[in-house]
N, C-alpha and C. Protein backbone atom coordinates (compact mmCIF):
# COMPACT_ATOMS: atom_id res chain seq x y z
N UNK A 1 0.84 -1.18 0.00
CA UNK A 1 0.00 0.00 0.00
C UNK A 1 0.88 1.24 0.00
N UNK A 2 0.47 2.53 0.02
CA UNK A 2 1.11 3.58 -0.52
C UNK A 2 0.80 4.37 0.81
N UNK A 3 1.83 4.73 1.16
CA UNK A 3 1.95 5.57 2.35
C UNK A 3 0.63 7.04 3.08
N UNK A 4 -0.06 7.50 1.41
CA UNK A 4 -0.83 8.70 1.47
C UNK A 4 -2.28 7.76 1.77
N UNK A 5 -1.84 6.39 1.60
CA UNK A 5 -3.73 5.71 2.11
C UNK A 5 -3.73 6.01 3.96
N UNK A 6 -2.88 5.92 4.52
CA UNK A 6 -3.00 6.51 6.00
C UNK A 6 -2.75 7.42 6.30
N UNK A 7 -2.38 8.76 5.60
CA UNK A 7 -1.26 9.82 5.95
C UNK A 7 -1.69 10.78 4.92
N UNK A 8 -1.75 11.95 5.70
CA UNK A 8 -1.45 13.44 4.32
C UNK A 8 -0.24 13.96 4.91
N UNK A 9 0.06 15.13 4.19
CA UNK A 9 1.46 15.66 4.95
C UNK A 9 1.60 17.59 4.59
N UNK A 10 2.25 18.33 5.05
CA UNK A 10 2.36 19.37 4.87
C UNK A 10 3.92 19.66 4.63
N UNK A 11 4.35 20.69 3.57
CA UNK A 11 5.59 21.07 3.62
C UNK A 11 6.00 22.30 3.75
N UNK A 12 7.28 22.49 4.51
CA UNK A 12 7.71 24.14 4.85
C UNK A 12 9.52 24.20 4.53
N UNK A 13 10.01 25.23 4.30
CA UNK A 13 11.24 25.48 3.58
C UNK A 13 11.81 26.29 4.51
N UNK A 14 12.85 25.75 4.78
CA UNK A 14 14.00 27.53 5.59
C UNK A 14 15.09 27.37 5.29
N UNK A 15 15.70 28.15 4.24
CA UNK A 15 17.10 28.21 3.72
C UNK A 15 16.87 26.84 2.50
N UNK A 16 18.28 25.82 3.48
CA UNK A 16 17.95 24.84 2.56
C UNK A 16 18.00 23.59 3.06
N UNK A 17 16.80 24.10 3.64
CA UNK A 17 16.16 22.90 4.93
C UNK A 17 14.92 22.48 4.29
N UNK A 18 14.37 21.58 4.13
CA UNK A 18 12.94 20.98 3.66
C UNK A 18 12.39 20.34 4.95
N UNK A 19 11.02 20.47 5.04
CA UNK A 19 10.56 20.25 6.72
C UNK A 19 9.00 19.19 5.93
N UNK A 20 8.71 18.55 6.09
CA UNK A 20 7.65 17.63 5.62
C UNK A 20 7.16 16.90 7.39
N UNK A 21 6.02 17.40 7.68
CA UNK A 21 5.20 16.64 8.15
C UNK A 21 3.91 15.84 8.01
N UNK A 22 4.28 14.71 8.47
CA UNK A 22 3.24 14.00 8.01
C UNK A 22 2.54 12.92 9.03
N UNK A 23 1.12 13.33 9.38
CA UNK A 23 0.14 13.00 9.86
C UNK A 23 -0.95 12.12 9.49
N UNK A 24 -0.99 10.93 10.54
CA UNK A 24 -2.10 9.94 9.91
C UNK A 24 -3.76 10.42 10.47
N UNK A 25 -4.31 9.88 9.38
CA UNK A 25 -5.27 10.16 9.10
C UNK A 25 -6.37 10.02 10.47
N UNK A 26 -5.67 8.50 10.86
CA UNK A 26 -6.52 7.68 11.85
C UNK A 26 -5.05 7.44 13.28
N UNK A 27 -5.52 8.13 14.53
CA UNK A 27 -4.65 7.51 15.35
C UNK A 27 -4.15 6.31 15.43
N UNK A 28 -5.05 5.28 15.67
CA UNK A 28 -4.42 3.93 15.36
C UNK A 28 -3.61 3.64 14.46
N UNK A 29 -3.45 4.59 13.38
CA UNK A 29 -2.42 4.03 12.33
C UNK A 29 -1.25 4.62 12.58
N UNK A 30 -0.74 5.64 13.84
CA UNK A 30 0.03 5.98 14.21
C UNK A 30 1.21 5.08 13.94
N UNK A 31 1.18 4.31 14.57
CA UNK A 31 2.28 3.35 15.10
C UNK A 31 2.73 2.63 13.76
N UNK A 32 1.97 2.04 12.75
CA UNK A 32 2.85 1.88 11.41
C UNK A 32 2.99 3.04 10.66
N UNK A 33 2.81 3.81 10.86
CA UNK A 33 3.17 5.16 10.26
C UNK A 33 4.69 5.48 10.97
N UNK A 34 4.65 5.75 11.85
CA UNK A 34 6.08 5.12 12.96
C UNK A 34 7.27 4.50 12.11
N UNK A 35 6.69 2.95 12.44
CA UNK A 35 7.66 1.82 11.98
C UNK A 35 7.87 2.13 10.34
N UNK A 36 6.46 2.82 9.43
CA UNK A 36 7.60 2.84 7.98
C UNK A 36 8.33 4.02 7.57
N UNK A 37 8.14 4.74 8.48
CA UNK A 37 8.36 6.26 8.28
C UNK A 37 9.70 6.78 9.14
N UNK A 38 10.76 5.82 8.09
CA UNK A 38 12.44 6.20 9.03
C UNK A 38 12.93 6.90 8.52
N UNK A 39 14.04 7.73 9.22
CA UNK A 39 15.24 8.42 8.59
C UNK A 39 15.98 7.81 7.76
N UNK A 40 16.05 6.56 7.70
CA UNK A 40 17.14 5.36 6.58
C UNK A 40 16.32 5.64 5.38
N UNK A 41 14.64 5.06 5.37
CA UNK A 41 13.77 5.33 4.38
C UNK A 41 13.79 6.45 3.71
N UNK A 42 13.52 7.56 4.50
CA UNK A 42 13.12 8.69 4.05
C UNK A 42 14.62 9.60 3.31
N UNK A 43 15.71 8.90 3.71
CA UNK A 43 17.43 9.04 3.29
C UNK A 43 17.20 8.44 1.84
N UNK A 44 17.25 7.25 1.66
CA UNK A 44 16.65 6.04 0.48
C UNK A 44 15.93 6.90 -0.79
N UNK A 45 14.38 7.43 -0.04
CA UNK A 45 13.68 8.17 -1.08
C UNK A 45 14.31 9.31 -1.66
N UNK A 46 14.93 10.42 -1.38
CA UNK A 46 15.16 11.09 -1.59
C UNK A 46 16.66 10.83 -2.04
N UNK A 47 16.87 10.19 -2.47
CA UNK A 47 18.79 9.99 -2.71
C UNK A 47 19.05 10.43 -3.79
N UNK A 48 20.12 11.23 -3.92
CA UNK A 48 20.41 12.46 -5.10
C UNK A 48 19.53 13.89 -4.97
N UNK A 49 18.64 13.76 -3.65
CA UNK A 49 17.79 15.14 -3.77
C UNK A 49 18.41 16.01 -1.83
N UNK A 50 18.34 14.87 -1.18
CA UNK A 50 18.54 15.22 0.32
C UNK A 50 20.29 14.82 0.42
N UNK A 51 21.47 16.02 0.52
CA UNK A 51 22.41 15.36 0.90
C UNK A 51 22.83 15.46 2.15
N UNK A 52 21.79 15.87 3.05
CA UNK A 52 22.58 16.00 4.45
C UNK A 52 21.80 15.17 5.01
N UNK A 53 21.54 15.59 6.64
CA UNK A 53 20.96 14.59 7.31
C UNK A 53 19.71 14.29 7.59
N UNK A 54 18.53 13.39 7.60
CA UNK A 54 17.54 13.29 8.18
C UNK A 54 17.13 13.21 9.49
N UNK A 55 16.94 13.87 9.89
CA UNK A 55 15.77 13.92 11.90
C UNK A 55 14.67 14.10 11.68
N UNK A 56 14.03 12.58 12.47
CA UNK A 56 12.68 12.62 12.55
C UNK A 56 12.21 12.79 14.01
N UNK A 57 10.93 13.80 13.89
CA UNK A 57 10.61 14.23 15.59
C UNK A 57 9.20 13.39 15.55
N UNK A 58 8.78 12.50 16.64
CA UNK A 58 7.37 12.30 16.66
C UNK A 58 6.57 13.35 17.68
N UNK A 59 5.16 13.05 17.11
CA UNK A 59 4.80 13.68 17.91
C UNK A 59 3.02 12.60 18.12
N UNK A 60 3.54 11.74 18.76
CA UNK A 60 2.66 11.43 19.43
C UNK A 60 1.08 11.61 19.77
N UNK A 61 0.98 12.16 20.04
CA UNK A 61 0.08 12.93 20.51
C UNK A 61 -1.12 13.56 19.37
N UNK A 62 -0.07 13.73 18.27
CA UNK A 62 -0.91 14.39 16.88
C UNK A 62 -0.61 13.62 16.17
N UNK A 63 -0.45 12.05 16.32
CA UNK A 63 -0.37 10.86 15.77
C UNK A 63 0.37 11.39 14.18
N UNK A 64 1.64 12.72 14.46
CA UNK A 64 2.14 12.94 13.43
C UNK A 64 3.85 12.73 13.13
N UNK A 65 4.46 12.75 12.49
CA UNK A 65 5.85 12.62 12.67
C UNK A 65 6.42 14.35 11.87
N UNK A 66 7.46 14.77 11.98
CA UNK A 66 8.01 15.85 11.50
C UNK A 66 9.53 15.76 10.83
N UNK A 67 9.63 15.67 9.55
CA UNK A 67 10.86 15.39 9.28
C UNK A 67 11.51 16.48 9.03
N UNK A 68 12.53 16.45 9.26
CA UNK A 68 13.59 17.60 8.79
C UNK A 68 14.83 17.30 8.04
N UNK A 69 14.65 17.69 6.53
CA UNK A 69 15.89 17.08 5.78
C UNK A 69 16.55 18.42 5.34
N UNK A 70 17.88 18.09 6.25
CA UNK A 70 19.19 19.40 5.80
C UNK A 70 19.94 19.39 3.85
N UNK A 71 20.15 20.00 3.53
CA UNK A 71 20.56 20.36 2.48
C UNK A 71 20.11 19.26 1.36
N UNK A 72 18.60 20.08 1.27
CA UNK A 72 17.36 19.54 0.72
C UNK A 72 16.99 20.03 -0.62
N UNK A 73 17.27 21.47 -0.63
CA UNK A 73 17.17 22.01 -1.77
C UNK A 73 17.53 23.00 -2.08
N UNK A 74 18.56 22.13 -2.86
CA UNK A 74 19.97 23.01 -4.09
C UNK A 74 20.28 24.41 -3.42
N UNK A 75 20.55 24.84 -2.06
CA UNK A 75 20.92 25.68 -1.42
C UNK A 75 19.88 26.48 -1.14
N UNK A 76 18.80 26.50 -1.24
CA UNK A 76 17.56 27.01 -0.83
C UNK A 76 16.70 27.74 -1.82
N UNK A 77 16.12 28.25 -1.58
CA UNK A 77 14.92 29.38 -2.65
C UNK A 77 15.67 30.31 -3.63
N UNK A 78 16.64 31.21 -3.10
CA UNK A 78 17.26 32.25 -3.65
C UNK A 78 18.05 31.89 -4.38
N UNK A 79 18.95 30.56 -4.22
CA UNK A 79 19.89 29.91 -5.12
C UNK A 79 19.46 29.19 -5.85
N UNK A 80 18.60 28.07 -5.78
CA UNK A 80 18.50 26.85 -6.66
C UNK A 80 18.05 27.41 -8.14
N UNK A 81 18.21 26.24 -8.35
CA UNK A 81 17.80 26.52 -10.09
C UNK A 81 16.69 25.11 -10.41
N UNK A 82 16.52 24.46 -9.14
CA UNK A 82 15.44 23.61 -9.31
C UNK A 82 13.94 24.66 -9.59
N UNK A 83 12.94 23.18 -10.24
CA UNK A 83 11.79 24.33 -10.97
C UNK A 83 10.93 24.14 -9.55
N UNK A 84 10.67 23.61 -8.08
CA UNK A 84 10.71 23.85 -6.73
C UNK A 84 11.60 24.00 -5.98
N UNK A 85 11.65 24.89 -5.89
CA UNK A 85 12.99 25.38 -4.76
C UNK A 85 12.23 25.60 -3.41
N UNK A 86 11.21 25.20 -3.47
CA UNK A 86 10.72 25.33 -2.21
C UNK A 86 10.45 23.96 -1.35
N UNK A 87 10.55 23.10 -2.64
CA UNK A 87 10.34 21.84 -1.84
C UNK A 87 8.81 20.75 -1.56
N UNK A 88 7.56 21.69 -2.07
CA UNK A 88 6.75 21.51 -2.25
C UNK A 88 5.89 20.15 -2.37
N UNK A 89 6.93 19.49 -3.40
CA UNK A 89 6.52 18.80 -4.43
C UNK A 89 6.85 17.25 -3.51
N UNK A 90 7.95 17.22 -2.53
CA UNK A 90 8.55 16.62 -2.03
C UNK A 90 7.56 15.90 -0.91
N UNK A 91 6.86 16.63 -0.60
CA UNK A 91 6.28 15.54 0.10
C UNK A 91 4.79 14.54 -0.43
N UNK A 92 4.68 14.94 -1.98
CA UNK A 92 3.92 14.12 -2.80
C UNK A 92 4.63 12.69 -3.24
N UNK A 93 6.07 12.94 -3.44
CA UNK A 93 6.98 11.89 -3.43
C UNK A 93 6.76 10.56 -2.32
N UNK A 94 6.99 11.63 -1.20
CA UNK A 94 7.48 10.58 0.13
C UNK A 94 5.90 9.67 0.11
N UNK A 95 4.68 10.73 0.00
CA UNK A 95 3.32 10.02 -0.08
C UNK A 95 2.68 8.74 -0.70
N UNK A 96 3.91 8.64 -1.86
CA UNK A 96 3.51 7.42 -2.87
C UNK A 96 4.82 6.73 -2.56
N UNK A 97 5.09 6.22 -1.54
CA UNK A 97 6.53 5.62 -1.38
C UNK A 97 5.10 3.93 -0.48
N UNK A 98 5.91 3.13 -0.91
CA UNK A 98 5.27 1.73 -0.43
C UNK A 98 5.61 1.30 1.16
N UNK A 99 4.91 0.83 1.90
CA UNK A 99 4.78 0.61 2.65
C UNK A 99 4.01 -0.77 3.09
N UNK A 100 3.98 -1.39 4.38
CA UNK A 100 3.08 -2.90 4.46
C UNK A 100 2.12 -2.29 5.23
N UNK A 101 1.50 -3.15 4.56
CA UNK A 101 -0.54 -2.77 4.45
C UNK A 101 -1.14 -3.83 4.37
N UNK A 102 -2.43 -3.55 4.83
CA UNK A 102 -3.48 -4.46 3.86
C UNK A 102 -4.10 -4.43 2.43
C-alpha cells in the first residue's frame, strides 16, 4: 500500500532545509506510520535530492511525525535553479513511497 492511504502531509522550507510533516489520518495508524516512516527510508527516497541529514521528531500525541531534511534544496529558494525550490513537491513523493498494508 502507498503511504498517502493513512497519511497526508504538509511542507515548509528555511534556507535549505525541507521540513515535511506527516500526519495519519486515523490515530491507530500511528504506530505503522512510525515503523515505515524512518530516517534510513526517508534518506533512500530522496537519494540524489537530500544530501545531508535526516531527523525525525514524533509527535505522538498528533499521531504525526516531523521530518527535517538538511541540504534539501539546491541551497535554498534564492539559489537553486530547481523548478521547486521550495520543496513543495517533495512531500507528494514521500506520499507514494510503499509501505506494508493491507
Amino acid at each position: 500500500m502507498k503511504l498517502r492511504e493513512i497519511a497526508h502531509s504538509r511542507t515548509g522550507d528555511k534556507g535549505n532545509i525541507s521540513n515535511i510533516s506527516v500526519i495519519a489520518y486515523r490515530k491507530e495508524d500511528y504506530e505503522r506510520l512510525r515503523q515505515a516512516v524512518t530516517a534510513e527510508r526517508v534518506k533512500q527516497r530522496f537519494e540524489g535530492i537530500v544530501r545531508g541529514e535526516v531527523t525525525i521528531y514524533e509527535l505522538p500525541k498528533l499521531a504525526a511525525l516531523n521530518l527535517v531534511m538538511e541540504k534539501a534544496l539546491g541551497g535554498g529558494v534564492t539559489k537553486s535553479l530547481a523548478i521547486d525550490p521550495h520543496g513543495k513537491s517533495l512531500s507528494s513523493w514521500l506520499l507514494d513511497m510503499e509501505i506494508e498494508g493491507e
